[in-house]
N, C-alpha and C. Protein backbone atom coordinates (compact mmCIF):
# COMPACT_ATOMS: atom_id res chain seq x y z
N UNK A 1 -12.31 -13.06 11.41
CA UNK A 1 -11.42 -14.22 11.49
C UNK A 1 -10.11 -13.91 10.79
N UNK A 2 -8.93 -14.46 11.03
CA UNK A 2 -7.94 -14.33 10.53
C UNK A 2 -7.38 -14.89 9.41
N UNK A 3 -8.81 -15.82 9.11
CA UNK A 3 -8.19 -16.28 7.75
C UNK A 3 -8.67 -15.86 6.73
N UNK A 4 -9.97 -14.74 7.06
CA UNK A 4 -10.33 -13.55 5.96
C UNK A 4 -9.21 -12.85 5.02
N UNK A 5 -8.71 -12.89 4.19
CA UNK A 5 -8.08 -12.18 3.58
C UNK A 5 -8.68 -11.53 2.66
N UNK A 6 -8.10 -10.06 2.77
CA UNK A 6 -8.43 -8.62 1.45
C UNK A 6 -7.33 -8.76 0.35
N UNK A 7 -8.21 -8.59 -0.83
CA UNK A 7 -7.27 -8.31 -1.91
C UNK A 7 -6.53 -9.30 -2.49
N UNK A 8 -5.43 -9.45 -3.18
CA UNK A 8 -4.35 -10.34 -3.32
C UNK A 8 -2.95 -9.97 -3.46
N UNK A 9 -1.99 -11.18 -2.50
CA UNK A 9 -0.52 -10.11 -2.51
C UNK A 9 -0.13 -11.64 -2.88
N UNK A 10 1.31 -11.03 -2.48
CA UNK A 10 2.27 -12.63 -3.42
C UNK A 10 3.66 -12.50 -2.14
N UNK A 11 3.51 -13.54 -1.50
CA UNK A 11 4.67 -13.70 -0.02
C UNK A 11 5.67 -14.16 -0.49
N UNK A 12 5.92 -14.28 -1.95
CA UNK A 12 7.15 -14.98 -2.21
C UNK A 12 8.55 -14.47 -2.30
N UNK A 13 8.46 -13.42 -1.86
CA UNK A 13 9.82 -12.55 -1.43
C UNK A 13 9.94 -12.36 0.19
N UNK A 14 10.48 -13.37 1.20
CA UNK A 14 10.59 -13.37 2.41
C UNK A 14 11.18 -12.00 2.95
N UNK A 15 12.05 -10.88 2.22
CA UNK A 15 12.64 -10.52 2.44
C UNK A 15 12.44 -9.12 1.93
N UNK A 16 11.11 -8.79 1.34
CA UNK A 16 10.57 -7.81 0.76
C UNK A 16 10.06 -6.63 2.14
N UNK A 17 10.31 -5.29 1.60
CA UNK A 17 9.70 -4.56 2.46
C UNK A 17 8.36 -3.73 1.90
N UNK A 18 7.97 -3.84 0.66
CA UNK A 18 6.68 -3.34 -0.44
C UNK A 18 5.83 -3.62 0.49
N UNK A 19 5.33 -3.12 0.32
CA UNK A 19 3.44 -3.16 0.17
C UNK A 19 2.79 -2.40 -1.09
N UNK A 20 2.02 -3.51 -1.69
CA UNK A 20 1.32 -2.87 -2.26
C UNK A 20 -0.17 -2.91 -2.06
N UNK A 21 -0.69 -1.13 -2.47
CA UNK A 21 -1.63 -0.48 -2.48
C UNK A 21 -2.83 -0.25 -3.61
N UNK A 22 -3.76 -1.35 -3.14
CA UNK A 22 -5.01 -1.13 -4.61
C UNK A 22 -6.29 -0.19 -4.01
N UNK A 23 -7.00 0.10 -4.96
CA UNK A 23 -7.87 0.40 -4.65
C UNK A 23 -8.21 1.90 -3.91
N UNK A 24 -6.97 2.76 -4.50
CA UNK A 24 -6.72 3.56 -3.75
C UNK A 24 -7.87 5.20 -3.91
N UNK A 25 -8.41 5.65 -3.34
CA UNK A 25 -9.15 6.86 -3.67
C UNK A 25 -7.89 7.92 -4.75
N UNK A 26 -8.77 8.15 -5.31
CA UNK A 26 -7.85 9.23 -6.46
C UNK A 26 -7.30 10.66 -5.85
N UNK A 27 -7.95 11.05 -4.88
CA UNK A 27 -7.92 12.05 -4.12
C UNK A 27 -6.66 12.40 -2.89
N UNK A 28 -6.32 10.82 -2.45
CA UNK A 28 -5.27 10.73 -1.77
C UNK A 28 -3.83 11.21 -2.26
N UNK A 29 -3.62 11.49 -1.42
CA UNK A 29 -1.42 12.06 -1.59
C UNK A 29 -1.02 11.09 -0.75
N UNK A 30 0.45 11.56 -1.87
CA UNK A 30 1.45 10.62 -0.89
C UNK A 30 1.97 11.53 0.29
N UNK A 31 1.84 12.68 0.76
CA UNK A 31 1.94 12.93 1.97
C UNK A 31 1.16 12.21 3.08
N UNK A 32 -0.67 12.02 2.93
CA UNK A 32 -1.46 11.14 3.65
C UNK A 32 -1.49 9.81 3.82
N UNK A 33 -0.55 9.14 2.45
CA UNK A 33 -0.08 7.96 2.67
C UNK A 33 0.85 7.82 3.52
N UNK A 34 2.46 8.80 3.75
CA UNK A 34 3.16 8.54 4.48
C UNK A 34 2.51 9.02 5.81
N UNK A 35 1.57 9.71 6.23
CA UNK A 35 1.11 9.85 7.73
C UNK A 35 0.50 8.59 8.21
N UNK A 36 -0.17 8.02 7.61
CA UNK A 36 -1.27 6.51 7.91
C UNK A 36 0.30 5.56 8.08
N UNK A 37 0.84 5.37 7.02
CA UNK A 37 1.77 4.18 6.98
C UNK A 37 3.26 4.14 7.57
N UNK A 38 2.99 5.98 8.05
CA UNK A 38 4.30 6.12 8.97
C UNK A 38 4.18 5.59 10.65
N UNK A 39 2.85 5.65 10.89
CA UNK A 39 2.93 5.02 12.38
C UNK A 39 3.51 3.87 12.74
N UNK A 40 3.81 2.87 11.57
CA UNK A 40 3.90 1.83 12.09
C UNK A 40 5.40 1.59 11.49
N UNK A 41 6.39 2.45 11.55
CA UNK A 41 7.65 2.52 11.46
C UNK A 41 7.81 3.51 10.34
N UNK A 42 9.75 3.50 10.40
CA UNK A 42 10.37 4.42 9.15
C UNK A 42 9.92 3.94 8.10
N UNK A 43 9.73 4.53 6.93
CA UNK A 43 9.73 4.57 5.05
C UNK A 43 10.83 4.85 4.66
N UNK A 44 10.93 4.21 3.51
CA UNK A 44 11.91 4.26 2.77
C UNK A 44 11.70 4.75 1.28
N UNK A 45 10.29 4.66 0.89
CA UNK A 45 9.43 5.20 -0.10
C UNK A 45 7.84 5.04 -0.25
N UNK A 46 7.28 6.12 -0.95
CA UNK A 46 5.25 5.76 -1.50
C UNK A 46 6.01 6.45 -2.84
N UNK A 47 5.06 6.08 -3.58
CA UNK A 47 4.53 6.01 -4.82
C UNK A 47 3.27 5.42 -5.03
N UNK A 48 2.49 6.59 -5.76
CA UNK A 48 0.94 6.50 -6.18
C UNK A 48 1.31 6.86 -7.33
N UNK A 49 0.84 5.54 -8.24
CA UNK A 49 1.09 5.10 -9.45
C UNK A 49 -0.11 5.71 -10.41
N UNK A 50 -0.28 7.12 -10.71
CA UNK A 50 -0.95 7.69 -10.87
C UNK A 50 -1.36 7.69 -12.60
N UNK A 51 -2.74 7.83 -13.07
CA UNK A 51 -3.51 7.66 -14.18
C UNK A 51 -2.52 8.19 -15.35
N UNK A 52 -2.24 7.55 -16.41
CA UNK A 52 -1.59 7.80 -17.63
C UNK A 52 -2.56 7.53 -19.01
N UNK A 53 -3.66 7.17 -19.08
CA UNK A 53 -4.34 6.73 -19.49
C UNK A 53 -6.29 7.32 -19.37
N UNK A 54 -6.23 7.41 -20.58
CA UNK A 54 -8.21 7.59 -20.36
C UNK A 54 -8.56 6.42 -19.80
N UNK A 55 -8.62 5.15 -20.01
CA UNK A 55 -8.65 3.88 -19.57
C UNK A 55 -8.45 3.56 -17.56
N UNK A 56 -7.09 4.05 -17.37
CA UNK A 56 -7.00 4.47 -16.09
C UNK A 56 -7.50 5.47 -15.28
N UNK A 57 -7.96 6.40 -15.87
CA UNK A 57 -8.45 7.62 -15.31
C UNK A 57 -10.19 6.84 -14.91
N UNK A 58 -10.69 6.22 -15.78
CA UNK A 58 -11.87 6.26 -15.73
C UNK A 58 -12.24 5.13 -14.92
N UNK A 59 -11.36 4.32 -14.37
CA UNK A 59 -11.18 3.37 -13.37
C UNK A 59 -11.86 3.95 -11.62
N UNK A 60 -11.54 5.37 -11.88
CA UNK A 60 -11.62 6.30 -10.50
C UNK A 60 -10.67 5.56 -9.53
N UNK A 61 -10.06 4.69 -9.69
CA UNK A 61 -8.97 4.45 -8.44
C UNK A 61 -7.49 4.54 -8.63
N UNK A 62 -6.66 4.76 -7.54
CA UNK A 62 -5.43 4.33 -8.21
C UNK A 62 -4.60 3.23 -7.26
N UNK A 63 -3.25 3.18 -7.88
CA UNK A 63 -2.65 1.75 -6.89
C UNK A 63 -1.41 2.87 -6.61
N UNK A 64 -0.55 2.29 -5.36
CA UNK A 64 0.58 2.32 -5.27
C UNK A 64 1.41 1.59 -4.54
N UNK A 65 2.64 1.76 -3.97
CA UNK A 65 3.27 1.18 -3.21
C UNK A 65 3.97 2.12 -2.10
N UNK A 66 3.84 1.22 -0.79
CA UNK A 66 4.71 1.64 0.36
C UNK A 66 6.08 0.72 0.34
N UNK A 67 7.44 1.15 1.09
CA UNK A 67 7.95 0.57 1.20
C UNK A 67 8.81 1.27 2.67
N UNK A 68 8.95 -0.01 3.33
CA UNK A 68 9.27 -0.07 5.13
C UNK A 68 11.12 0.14 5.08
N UNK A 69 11.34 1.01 6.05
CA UNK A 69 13.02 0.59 6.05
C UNK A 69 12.80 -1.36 6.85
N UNK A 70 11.96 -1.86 7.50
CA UNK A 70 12.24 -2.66 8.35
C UNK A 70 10.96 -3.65 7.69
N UNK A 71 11.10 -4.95 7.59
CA UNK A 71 10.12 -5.79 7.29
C UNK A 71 9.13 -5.93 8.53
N UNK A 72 9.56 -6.00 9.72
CA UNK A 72 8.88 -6.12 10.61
C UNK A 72 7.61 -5.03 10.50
N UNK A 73 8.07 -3.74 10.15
CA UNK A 73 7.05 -2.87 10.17
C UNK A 73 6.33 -3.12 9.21
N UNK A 74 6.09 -3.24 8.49
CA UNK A 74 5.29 -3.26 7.07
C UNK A 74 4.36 -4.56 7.46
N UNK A 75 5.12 -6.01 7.62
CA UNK A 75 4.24 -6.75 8.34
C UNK A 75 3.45 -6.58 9.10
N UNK A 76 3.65 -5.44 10.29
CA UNK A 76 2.30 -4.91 11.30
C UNK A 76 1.43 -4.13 10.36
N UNK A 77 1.51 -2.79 9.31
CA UNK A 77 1.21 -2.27 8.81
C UNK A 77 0.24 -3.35 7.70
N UNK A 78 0.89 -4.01 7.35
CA UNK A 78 -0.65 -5.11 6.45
C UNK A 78 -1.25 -5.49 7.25
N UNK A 79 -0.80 -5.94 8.76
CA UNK A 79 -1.98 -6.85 9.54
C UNK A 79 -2.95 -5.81 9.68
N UNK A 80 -2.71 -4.40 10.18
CA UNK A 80 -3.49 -3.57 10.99
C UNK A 80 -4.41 -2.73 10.01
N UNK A 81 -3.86 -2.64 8.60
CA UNK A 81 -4.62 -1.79 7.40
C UNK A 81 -4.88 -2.62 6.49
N UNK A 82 -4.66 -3.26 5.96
CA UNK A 82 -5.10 -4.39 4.43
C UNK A 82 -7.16 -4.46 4.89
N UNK A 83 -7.22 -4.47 4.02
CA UNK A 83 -8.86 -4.10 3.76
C UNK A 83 -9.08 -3.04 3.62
N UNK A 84 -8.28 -1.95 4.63
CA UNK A 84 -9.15 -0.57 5.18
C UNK A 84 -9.14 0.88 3.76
């Protein structure tokens, strides 16, 4: 259903092109991020906000952010990946 929602984001920037990324395998690059999140338009940046911390490290995950040249894209890009 479509009113399932993953995770939690915050819509209060109409005009935002971010996405942000939780839950991320530790193992991933931001090269494999920009292949997944490039299909669905240009980037403008990733960043995988990577472990600084024993505390973080031992989390086993990490977060980051995508960001769309185009809002439109990034909007398809959460509909089609958010959960996955």
């Amino acid at each position: 259903s479509d009113d399932l929602k993953y995770g939690s984001y915050d819509n209060g920037d109409p005009t935002t092109t971010n996405l942000y990324l939780g839950n991320l395998n530790p193992k991933i690059t931001e090269q494999q991020l920009m292949e997944v999140f490039g299909r669905y338009g240009p980037l403008a940046s990733i960043k995988i906000m990577w472990p600084r911390s024993d505390e973080e490290k031992a989390r086993g995950r990490n977060c980051g952010f995508v960001a769309f040249m185009n809002r439109k894209d990034g909007e398809r890009a959460l509909k089609f990946l958010n959960g996955e």
